[in-house]
Protein backbone atom coordinates (compact mmCIF):
# COMPACT_ATOMS: atom_id res chain seq x y z
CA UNK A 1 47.46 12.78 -30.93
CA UNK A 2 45.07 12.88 -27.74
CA UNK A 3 41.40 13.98 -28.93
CA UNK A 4 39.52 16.16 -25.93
CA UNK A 5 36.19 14.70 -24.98
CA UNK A 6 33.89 17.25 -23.48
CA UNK A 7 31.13 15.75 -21.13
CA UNK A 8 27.54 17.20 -19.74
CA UNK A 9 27.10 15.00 -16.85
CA UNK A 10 23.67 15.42 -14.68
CA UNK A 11 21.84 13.60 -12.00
CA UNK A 12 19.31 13.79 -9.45
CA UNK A 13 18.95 12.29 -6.69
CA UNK A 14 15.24 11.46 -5.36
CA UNK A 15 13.09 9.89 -2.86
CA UNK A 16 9.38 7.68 -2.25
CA UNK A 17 7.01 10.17 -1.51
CA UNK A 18 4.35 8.12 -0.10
CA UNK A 19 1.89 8.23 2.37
CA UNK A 20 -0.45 5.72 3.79
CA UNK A 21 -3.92 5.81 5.69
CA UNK A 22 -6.37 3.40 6.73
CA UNK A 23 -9.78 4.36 7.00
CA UNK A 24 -12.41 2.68 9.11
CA UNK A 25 -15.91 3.63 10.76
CA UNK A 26 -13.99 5.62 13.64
CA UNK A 27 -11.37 7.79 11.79
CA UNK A 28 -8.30 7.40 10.01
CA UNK A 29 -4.75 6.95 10.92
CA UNK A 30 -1.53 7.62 9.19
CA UNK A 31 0.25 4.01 9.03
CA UNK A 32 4.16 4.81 9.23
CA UNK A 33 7.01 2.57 7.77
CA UNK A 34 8.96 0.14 9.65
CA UNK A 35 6.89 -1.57 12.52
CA UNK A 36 3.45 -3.18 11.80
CA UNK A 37 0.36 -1.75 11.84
CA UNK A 38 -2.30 -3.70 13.67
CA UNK A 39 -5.65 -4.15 11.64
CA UNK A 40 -8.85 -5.08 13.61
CA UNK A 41 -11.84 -5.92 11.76
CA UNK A 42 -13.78 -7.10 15.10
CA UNK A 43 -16.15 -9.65 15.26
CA UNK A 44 -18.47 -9.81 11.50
CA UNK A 45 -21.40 -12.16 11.44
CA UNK A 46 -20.64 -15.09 8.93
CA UNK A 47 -21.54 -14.27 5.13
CA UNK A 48 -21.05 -10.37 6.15
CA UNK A 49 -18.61 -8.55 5.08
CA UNK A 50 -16.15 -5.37 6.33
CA UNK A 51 -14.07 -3.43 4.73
CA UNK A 52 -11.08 -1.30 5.54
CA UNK A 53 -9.93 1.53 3.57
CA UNK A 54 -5.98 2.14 2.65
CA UNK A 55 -5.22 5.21 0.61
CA UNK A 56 -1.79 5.87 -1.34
CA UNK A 57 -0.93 9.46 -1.72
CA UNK A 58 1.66 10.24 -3.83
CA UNK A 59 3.18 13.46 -2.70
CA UNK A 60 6.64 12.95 -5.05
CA UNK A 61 7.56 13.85 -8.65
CA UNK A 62 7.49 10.24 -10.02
CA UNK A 63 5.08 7.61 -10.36
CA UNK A 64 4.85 5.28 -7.32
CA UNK A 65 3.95 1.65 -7.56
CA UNK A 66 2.92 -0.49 -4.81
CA UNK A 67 2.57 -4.02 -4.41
CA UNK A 68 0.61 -5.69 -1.61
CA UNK A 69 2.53 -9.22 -0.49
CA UNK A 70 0.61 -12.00 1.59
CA UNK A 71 0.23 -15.78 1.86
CA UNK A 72 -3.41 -16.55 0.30
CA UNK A 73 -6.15 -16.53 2.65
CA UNK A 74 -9.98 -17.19 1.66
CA UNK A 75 -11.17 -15.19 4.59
CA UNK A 76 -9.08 -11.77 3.58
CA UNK A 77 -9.30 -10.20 0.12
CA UNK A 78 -7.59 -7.07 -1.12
CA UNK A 79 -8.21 -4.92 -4.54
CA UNK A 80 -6.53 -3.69 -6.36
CA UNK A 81 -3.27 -6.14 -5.08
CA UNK A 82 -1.27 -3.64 -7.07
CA UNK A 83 -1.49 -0.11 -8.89
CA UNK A 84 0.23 3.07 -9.90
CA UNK A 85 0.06 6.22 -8.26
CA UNK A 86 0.86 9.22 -10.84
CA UNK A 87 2.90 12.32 -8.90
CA UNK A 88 0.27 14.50 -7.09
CA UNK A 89 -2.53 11.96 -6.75
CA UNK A 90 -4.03 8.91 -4.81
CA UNK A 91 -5.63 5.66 -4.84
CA UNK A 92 -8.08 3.52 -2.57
CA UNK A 93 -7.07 0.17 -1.66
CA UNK A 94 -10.23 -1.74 0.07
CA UNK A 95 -8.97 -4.79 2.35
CA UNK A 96 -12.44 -7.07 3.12
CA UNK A 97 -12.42 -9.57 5.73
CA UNK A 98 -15.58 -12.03 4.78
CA UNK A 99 -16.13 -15.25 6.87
CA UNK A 100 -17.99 -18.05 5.52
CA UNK A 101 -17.68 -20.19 8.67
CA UNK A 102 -16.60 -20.05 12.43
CA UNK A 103 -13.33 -19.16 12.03
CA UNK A 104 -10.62 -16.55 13.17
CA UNK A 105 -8.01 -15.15 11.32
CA UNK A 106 -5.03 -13.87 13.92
CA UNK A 107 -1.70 -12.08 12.84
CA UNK A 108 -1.91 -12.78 9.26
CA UNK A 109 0.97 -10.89 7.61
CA UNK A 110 0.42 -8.71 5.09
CA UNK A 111 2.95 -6.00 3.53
CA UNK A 112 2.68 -2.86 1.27
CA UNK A 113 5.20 -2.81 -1.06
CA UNK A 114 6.13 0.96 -2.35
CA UNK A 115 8.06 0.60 -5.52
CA UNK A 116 9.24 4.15 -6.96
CA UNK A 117 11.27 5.32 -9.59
CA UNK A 118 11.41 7.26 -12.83
């Protein structure tokens, strides 16, 4: 004898909610997804130090994390390399670019990583 099964099937379907800026001395600029954003720190003095501000908004109903992916380099250091946004807030990301000698540092890739979910 066949035994009826009854089901309550639900879903949702959802989507990153993220939103980037950099912040610098002469404004700020929404970075968008896909191409790369160009980051000029300018000329610093050696031993100096400048900074460039990247906020994470999280404008979604689930936590966001992001992860910031680059090949090591002495002369560039980022913190926090990796957080979690909670729904409805936002987080500072500083990027400092310190040289200790005569040195440049040209096209060095970095990428932001936005990781979402529930």
């Amino acid at each position: 004898k066949a035994t009826r099964l009854a089901l309550n099937i639900k879903g949702e379907g959802f989507d990153n909610h993220a939103s980037i800026t950099m912040e610098d001395e002469r404004g700020s600029v929404q970075v968008q997804p896909g191409g790369p954003t160009a980051i000029d720190f300018g000329e610093v003095h050696l031993n100096e130090m400048r900074q460039k501000t990247i906020t994470v908004t999280n404008k979604g109903k689930y936590p966001i994390e992001y992860d910031w992916q680059t090949v090591k380099n002495r002369l560039l250091t980022i913190k926090p390399p990796r957080g979690i946004v909670q729904k409805g807030e936002k987080q500072e990301v500083k990027l400092f670019f310190h040289p200790m000698s005569e040195q440049q540092m040209n096209d060095h890739p970095v990428e932001l990583k936005v990781i979402n979910g529930p």
